[in-house]
C-alpha atoms as a PDB file:
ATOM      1  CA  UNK A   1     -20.139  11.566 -26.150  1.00  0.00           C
ATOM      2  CA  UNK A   2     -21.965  12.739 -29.026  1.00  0.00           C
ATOM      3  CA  UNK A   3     -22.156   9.461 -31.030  1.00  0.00           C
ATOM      4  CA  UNK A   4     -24.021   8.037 -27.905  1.00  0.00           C
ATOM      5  CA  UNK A   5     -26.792  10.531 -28.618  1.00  0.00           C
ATOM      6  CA  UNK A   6     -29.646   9.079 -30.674  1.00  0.00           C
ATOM      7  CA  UNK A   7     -33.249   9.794 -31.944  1.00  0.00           C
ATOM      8  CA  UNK A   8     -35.718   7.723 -29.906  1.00  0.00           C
ATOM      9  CA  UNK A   9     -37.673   7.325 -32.973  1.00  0.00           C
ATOM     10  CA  UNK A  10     -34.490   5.374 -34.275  1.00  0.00           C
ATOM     11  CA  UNK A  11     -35.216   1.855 -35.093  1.00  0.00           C
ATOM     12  CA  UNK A  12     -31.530   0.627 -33.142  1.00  0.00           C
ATOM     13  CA  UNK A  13     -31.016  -3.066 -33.768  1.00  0.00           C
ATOM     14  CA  UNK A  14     -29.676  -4.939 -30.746  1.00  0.00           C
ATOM     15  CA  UNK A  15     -26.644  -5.406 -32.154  1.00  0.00           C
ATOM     16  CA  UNK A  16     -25.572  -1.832 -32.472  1.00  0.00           C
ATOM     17  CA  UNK A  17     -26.521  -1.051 -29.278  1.00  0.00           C
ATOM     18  CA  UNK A  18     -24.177  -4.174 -27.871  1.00  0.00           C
ATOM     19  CA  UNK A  19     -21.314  -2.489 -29.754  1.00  0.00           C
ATOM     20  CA  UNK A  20     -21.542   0.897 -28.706  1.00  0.00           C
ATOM     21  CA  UNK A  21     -21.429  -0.239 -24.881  1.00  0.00           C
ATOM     22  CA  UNK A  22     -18.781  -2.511 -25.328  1.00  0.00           C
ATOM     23  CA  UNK A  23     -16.776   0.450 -26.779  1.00  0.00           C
ATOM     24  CA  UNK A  24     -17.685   2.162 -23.656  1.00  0.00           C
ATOM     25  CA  UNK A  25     -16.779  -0.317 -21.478  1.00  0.00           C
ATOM     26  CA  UNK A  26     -13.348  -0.234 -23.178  1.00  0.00           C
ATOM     27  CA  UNK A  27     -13.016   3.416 -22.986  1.00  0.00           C
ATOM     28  CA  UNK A  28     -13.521   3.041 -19.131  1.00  0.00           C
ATOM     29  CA  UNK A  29     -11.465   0.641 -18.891  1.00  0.00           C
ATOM     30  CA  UNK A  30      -8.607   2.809 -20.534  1.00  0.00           C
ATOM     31  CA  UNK A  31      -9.616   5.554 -18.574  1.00  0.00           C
ATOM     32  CA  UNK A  32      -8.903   3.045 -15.254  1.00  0.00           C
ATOM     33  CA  UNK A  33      -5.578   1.798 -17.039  1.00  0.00           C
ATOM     34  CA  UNK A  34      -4.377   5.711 -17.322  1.00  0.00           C
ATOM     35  CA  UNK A  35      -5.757   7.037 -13.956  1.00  0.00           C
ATOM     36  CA  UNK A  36      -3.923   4.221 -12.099  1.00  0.00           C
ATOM     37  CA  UNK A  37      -0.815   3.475 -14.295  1.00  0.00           C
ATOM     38  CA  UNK A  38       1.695   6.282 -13.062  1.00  0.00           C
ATOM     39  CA  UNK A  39       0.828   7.543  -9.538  1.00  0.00           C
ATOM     40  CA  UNK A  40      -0.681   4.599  -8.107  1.00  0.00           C
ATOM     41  CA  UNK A  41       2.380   2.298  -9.799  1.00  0.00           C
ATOM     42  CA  UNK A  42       4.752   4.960  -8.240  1.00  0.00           C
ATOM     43  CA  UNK A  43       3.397   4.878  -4.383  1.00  0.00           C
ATOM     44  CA  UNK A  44       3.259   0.502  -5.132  1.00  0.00           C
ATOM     45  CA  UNK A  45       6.736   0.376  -5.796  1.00  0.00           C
ATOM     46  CA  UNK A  46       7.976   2.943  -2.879  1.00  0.00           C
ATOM     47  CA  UNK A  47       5.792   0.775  -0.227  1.00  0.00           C
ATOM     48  CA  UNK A  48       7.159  -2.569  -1.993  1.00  0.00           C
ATOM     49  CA  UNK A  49      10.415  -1.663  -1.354  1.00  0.00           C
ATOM     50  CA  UNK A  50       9.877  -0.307   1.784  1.00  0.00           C
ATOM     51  CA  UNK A  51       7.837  -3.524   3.303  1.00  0.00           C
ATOM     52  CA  UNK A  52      10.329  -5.806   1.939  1.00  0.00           C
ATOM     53  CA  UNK A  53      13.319  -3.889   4.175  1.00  0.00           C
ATOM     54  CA  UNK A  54      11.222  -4.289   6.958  1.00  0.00           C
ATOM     55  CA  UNK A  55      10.921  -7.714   6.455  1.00  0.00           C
ATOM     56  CA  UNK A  56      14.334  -8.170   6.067  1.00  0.00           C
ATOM     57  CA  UNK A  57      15.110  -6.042   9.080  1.00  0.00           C
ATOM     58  CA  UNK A  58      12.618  -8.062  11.420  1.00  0.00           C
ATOM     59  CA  UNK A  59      14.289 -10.483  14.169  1.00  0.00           C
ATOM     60  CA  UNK A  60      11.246 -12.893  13.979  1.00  0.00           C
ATOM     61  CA  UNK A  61       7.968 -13.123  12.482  1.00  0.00           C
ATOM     62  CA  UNK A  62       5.008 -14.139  15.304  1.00  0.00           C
ATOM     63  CA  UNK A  63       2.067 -15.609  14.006  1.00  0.00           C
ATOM     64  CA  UNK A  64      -0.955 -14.520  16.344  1.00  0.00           C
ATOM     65  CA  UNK A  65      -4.409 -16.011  16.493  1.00  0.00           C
ATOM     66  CA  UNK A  66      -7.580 -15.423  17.903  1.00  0.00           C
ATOM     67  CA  UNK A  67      -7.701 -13.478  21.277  1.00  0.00           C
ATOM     68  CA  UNK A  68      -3.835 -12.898  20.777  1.00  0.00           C
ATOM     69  CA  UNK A  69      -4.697 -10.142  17.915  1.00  0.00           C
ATOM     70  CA  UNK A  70      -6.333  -7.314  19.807  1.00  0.00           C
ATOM     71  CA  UNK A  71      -6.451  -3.341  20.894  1.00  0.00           C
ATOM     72  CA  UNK A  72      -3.996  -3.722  23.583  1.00  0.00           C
ATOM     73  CA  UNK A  73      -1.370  -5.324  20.893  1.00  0.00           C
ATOM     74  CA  UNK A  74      -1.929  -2.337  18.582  1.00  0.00           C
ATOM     75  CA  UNK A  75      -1.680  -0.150  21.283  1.00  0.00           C
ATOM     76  CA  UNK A  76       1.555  -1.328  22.450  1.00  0.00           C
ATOM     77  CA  UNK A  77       2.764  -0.559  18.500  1.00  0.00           C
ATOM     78  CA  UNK A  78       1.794   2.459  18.498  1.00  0.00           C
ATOM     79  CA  UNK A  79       3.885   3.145  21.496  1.00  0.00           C
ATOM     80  CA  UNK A  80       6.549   1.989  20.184  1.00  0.00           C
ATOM     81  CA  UNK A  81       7.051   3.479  17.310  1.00  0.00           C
ATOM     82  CA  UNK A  82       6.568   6.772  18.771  1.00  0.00           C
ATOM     83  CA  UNK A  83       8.791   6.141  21.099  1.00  0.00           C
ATOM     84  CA  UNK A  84      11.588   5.470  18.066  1.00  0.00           C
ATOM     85  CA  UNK A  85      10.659   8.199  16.584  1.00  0.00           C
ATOM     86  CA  UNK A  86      10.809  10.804  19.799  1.00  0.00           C
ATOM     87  CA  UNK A  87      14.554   8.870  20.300  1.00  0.00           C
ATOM     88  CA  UNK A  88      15.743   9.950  16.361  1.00  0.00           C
ATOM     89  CA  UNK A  89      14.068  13.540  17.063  1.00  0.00           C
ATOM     90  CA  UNK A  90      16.105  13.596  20.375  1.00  0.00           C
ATOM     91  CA  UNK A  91      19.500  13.201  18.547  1.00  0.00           C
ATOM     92  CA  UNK A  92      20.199  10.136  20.287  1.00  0.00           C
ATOM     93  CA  UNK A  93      19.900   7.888  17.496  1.00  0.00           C
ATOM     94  CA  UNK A  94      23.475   7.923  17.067  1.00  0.00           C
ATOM     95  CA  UNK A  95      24.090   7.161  20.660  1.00  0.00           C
ATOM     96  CA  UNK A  96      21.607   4.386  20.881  1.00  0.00           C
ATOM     97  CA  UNK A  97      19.907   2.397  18.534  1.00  0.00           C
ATOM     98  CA  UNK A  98      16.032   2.881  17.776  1.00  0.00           C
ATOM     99  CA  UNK A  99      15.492  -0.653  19.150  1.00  0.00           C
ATOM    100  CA  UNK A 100      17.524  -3.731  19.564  1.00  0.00           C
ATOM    101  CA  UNK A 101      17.249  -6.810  16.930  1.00  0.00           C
ATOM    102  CA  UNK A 102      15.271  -8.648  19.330  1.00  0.00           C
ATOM    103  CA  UNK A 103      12.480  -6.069  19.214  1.00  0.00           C
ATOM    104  CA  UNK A 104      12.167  -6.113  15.605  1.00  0.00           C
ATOM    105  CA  UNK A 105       9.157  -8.025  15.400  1.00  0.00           C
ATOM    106  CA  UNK A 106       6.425  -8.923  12.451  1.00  0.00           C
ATOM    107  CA  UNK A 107       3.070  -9.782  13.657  1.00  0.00           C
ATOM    108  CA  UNK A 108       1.254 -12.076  11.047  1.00  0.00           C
ATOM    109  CA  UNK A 109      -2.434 -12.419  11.441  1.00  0.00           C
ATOM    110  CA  UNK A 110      -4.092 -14.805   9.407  1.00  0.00           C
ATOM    111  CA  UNK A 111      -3.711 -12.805   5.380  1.00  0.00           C
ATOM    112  CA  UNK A 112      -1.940 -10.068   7.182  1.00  0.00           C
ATOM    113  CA  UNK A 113       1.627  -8.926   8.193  1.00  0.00           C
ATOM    114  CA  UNK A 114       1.955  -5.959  10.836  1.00  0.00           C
ATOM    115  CA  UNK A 115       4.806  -4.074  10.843  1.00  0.00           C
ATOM    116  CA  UNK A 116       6.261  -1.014  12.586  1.00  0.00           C
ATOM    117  CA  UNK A 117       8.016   1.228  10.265  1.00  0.00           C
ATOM    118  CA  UNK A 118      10.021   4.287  10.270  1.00  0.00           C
ATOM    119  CA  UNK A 119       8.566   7.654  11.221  1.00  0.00           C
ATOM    120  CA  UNK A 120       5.885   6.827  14.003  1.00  0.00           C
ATOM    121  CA  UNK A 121       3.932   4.863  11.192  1.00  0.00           C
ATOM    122  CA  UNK A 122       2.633   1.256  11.117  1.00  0.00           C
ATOM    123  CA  UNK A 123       2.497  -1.023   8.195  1.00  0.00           C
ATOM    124  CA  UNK A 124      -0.042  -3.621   7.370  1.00  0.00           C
ATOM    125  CA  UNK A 125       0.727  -5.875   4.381  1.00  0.00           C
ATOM    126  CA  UNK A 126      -2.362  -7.930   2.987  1.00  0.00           C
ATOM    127  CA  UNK A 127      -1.715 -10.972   1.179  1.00  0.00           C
ATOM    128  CA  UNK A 128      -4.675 -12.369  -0.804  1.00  0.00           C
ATOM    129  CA  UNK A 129      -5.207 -15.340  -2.787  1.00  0.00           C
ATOM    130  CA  UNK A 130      -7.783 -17.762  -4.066  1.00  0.00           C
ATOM    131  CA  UNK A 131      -8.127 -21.603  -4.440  1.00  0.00           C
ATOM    132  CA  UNK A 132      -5.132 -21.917  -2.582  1.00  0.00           C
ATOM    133  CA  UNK A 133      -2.921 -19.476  -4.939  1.00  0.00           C
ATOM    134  CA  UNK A 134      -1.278 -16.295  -3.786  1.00  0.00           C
ATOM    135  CA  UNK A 135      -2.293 -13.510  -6.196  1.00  0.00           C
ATOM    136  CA  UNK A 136      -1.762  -9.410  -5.303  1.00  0.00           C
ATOM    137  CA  UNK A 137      -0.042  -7.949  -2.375  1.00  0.00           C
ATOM    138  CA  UNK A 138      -1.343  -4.544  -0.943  1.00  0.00           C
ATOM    139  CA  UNK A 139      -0.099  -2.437   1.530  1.00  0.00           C
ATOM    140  CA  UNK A 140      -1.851   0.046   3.755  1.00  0.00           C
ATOM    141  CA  UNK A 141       0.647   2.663   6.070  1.00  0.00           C
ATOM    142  CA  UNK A 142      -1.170   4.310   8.913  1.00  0.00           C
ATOM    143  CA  UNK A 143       0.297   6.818  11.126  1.00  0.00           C
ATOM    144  CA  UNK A 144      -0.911   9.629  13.820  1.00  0.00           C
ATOM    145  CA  UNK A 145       1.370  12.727  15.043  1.00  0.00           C
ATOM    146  CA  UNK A 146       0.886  11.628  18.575  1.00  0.00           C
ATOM    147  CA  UNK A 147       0.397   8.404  20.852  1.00  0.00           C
ATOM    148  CA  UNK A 148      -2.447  10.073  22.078  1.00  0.00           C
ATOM    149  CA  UNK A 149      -3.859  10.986  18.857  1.00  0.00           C
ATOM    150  CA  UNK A 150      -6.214   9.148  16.589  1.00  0.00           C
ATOM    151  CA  UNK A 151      -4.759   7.377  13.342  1.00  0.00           C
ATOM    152  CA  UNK A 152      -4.861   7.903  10.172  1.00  0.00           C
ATOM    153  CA  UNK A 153      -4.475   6.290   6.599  1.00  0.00           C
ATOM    154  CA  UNK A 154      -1.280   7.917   5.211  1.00  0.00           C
ATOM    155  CA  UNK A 155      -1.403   5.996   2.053  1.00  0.00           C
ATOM    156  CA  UNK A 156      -1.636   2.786   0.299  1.00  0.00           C
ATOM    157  CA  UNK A 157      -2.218   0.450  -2.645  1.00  0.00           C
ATOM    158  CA  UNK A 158      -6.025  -0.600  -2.636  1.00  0.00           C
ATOM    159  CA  UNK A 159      -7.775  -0.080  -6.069  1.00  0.00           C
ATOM    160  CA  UNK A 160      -9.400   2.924  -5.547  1.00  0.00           C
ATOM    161  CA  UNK A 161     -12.919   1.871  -6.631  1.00  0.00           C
ATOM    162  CA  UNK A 162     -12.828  -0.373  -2.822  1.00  0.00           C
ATOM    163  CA  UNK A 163     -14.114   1.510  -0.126  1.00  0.00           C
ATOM    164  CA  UNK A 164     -11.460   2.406   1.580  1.00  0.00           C
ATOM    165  CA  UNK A 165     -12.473   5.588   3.010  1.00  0.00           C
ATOM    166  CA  UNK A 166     -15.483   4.615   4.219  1.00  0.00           C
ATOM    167  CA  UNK A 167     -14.018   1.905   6.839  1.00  0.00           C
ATOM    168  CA  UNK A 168     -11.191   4.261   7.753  1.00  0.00           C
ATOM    169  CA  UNK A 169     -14.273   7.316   8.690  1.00  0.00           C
ATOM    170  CA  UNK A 170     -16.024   4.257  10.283  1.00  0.00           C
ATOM    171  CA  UNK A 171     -13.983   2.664  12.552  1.00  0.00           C
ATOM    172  CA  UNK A 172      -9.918   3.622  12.868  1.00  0.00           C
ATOM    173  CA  UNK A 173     -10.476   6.307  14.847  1.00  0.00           C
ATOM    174  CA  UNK A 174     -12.721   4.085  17.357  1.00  0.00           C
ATOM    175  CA  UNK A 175     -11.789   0.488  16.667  1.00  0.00           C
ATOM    176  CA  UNK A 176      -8.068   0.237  14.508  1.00  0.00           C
ATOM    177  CA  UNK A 177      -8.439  -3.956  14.975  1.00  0.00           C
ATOM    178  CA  UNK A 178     -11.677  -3.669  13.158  1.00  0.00           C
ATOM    179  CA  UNK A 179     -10.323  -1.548  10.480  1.00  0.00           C
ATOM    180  CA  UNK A 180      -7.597  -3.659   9.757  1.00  0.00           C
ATOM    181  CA  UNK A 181      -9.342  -6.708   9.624  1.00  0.00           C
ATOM    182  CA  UNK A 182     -12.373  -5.221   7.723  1.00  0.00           C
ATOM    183  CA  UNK A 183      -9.903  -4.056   5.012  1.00  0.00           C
ATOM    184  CA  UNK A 184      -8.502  -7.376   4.606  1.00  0.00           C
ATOM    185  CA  UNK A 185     -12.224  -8.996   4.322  1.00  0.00           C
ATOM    186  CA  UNK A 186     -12.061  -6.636   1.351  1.00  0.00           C
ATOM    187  CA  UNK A 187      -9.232  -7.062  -0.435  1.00  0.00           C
ATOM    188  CA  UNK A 188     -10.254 -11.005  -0.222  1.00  0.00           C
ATOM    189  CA  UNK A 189     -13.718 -10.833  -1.226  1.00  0.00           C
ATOM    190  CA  UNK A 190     -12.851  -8.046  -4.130  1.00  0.00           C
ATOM    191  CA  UNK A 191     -10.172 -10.912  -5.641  1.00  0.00           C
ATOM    192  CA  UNK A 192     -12.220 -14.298  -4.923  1.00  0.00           C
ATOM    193  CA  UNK A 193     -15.233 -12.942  -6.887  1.00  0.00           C
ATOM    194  CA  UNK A 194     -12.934 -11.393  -9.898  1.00  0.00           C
ATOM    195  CA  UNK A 195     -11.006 -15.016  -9.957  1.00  0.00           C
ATOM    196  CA  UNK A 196     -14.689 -16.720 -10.218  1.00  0.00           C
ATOM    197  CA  UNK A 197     -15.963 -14.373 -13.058  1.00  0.00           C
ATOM    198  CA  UNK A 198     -11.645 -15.281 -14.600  1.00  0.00           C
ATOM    199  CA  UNK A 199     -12.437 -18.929 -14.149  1.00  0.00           C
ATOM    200  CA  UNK A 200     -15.792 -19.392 -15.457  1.00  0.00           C
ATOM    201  CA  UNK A 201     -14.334 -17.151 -18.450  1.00  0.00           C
ATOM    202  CA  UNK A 202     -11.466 -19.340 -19.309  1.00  0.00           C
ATOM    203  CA  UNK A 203     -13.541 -22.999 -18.509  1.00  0.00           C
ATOM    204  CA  UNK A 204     -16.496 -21.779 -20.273  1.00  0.00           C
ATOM    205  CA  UNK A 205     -15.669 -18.975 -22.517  1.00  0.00           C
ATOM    206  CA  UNK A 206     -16.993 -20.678 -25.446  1.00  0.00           C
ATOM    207  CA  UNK A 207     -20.522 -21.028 -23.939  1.00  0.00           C
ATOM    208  CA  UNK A 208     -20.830 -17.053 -22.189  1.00  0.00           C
ATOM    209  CA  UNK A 209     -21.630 -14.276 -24.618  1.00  0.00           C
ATOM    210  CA  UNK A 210     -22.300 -10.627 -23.544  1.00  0.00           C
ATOM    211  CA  UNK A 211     -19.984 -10.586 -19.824  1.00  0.00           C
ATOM    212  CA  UNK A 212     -19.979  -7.584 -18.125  1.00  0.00           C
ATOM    213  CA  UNK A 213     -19.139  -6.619 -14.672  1.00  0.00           C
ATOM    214  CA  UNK A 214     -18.269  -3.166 -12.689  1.00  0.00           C
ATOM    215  CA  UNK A 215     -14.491  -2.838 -11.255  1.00  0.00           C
ATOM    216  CA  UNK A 216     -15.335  -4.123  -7.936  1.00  0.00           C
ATOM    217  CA  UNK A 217     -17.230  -7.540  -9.351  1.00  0.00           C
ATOM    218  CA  UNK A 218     -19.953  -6.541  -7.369  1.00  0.00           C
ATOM    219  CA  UNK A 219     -22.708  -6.143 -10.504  1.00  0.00           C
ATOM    220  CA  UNK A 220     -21.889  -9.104 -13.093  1.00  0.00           C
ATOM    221  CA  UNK A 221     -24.249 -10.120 -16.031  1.00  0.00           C
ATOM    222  CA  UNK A 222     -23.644 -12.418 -18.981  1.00  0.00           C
ATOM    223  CA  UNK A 223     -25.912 -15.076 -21.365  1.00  0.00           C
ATOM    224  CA  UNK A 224     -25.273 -18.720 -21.966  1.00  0.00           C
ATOM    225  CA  UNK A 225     -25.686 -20.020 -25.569  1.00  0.00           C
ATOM    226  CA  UNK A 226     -28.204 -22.896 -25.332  1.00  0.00           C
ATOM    227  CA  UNK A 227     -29.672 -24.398 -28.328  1.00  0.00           C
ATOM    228  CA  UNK A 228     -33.540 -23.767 -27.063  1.00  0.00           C
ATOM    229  CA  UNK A 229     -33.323 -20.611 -25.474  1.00  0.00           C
ATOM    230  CA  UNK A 230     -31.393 -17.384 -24.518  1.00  0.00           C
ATOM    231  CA  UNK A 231     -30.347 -17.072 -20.931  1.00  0.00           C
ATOM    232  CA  UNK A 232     -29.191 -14.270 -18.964  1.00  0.00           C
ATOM    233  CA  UNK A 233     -27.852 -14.617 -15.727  1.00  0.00           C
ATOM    234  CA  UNK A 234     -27.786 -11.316 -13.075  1.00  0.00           C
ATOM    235  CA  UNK A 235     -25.795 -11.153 -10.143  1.00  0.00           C
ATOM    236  CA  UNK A 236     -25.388  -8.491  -7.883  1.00  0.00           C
ATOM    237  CA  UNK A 237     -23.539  -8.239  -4.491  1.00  0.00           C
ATOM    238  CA  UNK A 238     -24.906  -6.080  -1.991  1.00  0.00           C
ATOM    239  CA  UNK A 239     -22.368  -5.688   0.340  1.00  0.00           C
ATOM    240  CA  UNK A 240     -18.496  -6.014  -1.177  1.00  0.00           C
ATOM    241  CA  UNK A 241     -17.276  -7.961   1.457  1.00  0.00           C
ATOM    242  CA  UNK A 242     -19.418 -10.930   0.439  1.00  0.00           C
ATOM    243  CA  UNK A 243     -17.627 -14.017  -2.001  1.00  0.00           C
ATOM    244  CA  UNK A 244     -21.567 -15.222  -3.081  1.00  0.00           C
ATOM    245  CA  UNK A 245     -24.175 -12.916  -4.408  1.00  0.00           C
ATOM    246  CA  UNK A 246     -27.328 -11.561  -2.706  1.00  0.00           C
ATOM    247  CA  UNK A 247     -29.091 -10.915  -5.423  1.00  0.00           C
ATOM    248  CA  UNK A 248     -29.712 -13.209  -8.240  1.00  0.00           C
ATOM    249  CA  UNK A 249     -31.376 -13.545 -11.343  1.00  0.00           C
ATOM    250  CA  UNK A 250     -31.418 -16.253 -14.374  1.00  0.00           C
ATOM    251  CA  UNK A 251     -34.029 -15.345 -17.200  1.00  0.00           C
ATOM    252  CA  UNK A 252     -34.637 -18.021 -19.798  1.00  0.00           C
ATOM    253  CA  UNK A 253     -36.333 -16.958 -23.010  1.00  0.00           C
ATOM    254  CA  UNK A 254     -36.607 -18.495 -26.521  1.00  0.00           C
ATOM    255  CA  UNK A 255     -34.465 -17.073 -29.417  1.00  0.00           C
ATOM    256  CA  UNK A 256     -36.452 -14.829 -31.334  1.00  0.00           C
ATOM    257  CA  UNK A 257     -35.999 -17.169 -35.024  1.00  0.00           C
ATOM    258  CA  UNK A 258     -36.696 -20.392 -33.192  1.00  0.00           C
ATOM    259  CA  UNK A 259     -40.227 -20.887 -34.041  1.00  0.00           C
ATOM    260  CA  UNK A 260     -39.458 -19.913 -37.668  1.00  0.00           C
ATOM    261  CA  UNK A 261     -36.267 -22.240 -37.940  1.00  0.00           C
ATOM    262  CA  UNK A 262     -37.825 -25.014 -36.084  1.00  0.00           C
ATOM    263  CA  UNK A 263     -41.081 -27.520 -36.655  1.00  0.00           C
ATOM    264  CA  UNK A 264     -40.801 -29.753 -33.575  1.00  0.00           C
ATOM    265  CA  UNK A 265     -43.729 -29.647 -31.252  1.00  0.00           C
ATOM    266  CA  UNK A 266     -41.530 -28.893 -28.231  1.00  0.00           C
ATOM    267  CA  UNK A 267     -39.368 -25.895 -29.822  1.00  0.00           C
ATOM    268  CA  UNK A 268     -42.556 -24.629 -31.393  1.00  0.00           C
ATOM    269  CA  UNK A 269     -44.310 -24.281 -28.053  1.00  0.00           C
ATOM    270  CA  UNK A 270     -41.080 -22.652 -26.644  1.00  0.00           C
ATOM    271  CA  UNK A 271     -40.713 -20.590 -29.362  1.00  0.00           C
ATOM    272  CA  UNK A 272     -44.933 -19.251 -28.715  1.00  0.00           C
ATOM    273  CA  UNK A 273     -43.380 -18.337 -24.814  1.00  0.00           C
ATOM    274  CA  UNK A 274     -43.204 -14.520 -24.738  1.00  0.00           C
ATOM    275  CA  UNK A 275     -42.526 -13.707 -21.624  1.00  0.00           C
ATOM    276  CA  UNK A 276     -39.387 -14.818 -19.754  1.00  0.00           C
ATOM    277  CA  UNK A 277     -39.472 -17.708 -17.231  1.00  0.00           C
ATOM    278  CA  UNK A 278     -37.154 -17.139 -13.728  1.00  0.00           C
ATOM    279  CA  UNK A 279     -35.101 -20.337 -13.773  1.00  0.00           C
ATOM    280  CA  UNK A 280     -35.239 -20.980  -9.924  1.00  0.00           C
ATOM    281  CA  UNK A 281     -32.735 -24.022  -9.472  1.00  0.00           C
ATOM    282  CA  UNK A 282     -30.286 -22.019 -11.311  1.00  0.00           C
ATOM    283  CA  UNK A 283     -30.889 -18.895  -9.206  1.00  0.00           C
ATOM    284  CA  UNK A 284     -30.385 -21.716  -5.776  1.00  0.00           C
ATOM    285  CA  UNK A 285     -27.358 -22.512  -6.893  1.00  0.00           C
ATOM    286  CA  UNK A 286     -25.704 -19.407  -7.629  1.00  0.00           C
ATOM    287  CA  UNK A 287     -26.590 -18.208  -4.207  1.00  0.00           C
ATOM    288  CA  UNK A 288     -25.069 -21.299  -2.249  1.00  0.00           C
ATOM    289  CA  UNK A 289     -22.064 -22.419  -4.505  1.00  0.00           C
ATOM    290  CA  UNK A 290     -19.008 -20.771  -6.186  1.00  0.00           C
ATOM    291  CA  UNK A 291     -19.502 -18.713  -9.641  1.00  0.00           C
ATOM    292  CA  UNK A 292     -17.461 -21.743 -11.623  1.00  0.00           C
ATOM    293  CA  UNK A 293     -19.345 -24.398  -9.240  1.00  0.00           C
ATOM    294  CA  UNK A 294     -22.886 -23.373  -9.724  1.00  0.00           C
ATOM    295  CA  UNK A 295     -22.274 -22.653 -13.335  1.00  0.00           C
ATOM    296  CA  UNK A 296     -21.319 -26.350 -14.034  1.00  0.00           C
ATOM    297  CA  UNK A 297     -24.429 -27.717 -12.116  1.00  0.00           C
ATOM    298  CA  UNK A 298     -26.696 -25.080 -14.279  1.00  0.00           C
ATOM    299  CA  UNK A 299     -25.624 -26.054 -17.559  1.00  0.00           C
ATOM    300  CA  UNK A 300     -26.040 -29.679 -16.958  1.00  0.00           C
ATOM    301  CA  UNK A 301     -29.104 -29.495 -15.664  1.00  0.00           C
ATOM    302  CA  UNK A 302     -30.602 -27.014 -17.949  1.00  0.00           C
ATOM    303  CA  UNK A 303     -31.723 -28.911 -21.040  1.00  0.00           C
ATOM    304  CA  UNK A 304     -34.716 -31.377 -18.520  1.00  0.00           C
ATOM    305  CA  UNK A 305     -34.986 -27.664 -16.481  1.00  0.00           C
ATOM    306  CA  UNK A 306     -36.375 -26.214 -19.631  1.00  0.00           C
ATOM    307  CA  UNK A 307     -38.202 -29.154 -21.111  1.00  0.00           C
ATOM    308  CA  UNK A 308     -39.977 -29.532 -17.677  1.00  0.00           C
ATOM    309  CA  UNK A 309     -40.631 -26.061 -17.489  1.00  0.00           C
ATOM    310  CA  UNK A 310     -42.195 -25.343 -21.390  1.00  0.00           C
ATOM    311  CA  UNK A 311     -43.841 -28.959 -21.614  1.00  0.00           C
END
């Protein structure tokens, strides 16, 4: 921490100051890599394991939609697998089995698989994806010590920077549909804005200097090279369940050697601009379009965008 400690008479060039935070960034980002690496790895593969044998154990998998997903079908889970688990406790497992085959029964609802598991618990699976590709599965196991009881989360796989918490203080205890659902709004948003800030990285990496986001994608920032001005494009999403930002902000500003390195009329005048100009049509279409969408218009439109607005 000490090298981050400077004089504020210190004449820092821009540069320097670029470098130190991207070593930070990197440092946090090693910090994330070892925080999650061994226990969070450890509980993934357990529940991995464990999901898959209760897929493999289920008699059929029931795809539910609209009013069929509700409190009374939960409720009739949680019965159940309290009622297993009072059977094993009993010492009649070996007399009877917990349940038949036919009662072995996955619930899909829409990105989610519901499953009872051993030990009075239930298991939701969460499949996300984006653009039509599958990408992570997470798991979330909830359980409560009585029928009558509220639930709880037990454990899971969410990244830990997700609010997780916060939904399960919210609303398992008073509404366990809205929980689950709200989780999986989550988990989606969370991967469909980190696969825009991938894409636009790997169409356009050549063009984006200076990217930075925080672990959730909800704060991302980077500059597009242009050959008349610098501009820096701010996004921020205020709630992390939303896939478009509601917050946005695209600076333009000439490059600081342009009037010196250029004698046309047009770059000169740019060049005399000192404060930055809000480009609004780029701001528009970040707010209505995809990251990789909008970012396509932007840059084709920006060359008459500038002229019009420094002319």
């Amino acid at each position: 921490m000490g090298e981050m400690i400077v004089s504020l008479d210190d004449d820092i060039p821009l540069d320097s100051t670029r470098a130190r935070f991207t070593n930070l960034l990197k440092r946090h980002q090693q910090l994330t890599d070892r925080l999650t690496r061994d226990s969070d790895k450890t509980i993934f593969d357990r529940l991995s394991k464990e999901f898959e044998a209760a897929r493999a154990s289920q008699s059929q998998e029931l795809c539910l939609d609209g009013e069929e997903w509700n409190d009374g079908l939960l409720a009739t889970l949680r019965e159940r697998v309290h009622m297993e688990a009072d059977r094993k406790d009993s010492g009649n497992a070996g007399l009877a089995p917990v349940s038949h085959p036919e009662e072995r029964v996955a619930y899909r609802v829409g990105n989610k698989v519901i499953y009872c598991l051993e030990g009075a618990r239930i298991g939701i699976q969460y499949e996300t994806s984006f653009a039509g590709e599958t990408y992570e599965i997470y798991h979330c196991v909830l359980e409560s010590k009585s029928f009558l009881e509220k639930m709880n989360v037990l454990e899971h796989t969410i990244p830990f920077f997700l609010p997780l918490r916060d939904l399960e203080n919210d609303h398992l205890s008073s509404n366990a549909k809205k929980f689950i659902d709200s989780v999986g709004d989550l988990l989606h948003a969370y991967v469909d804005r980190r696969e825009q800030v991938r894409l636009i990285k790997e169409l356009y990496g050549n063009q984006i200097r200076e990217l930075y986001h925080s672990l959730p994608y909800h704060m991302v920032e980077f500059a597009i090279d242009d050959c008349d001005c610098k501009v820096v494009v701010s996004l921020r999403y205020g709630n992390l369940m939303c896939e478009l930002p509601t917050k946005v902000r695209v600076l333009a500003w000439p490059m600081h050697q342009l009037k010196r390195q250029c004698t046309s009329p047009r770059l000169s005048k740019l060049a005399s601009q000192a404060i930055p100009v809000r480009l609004s049509f780029a701001e528009d279409a970040l707010r209505i379009q995809s990251l990789p969408e909008a970012y396509a218009e932007i840059v084709v439109n920006m060359p008459q965008e500038i002229e019009q607005i420094f002319l």
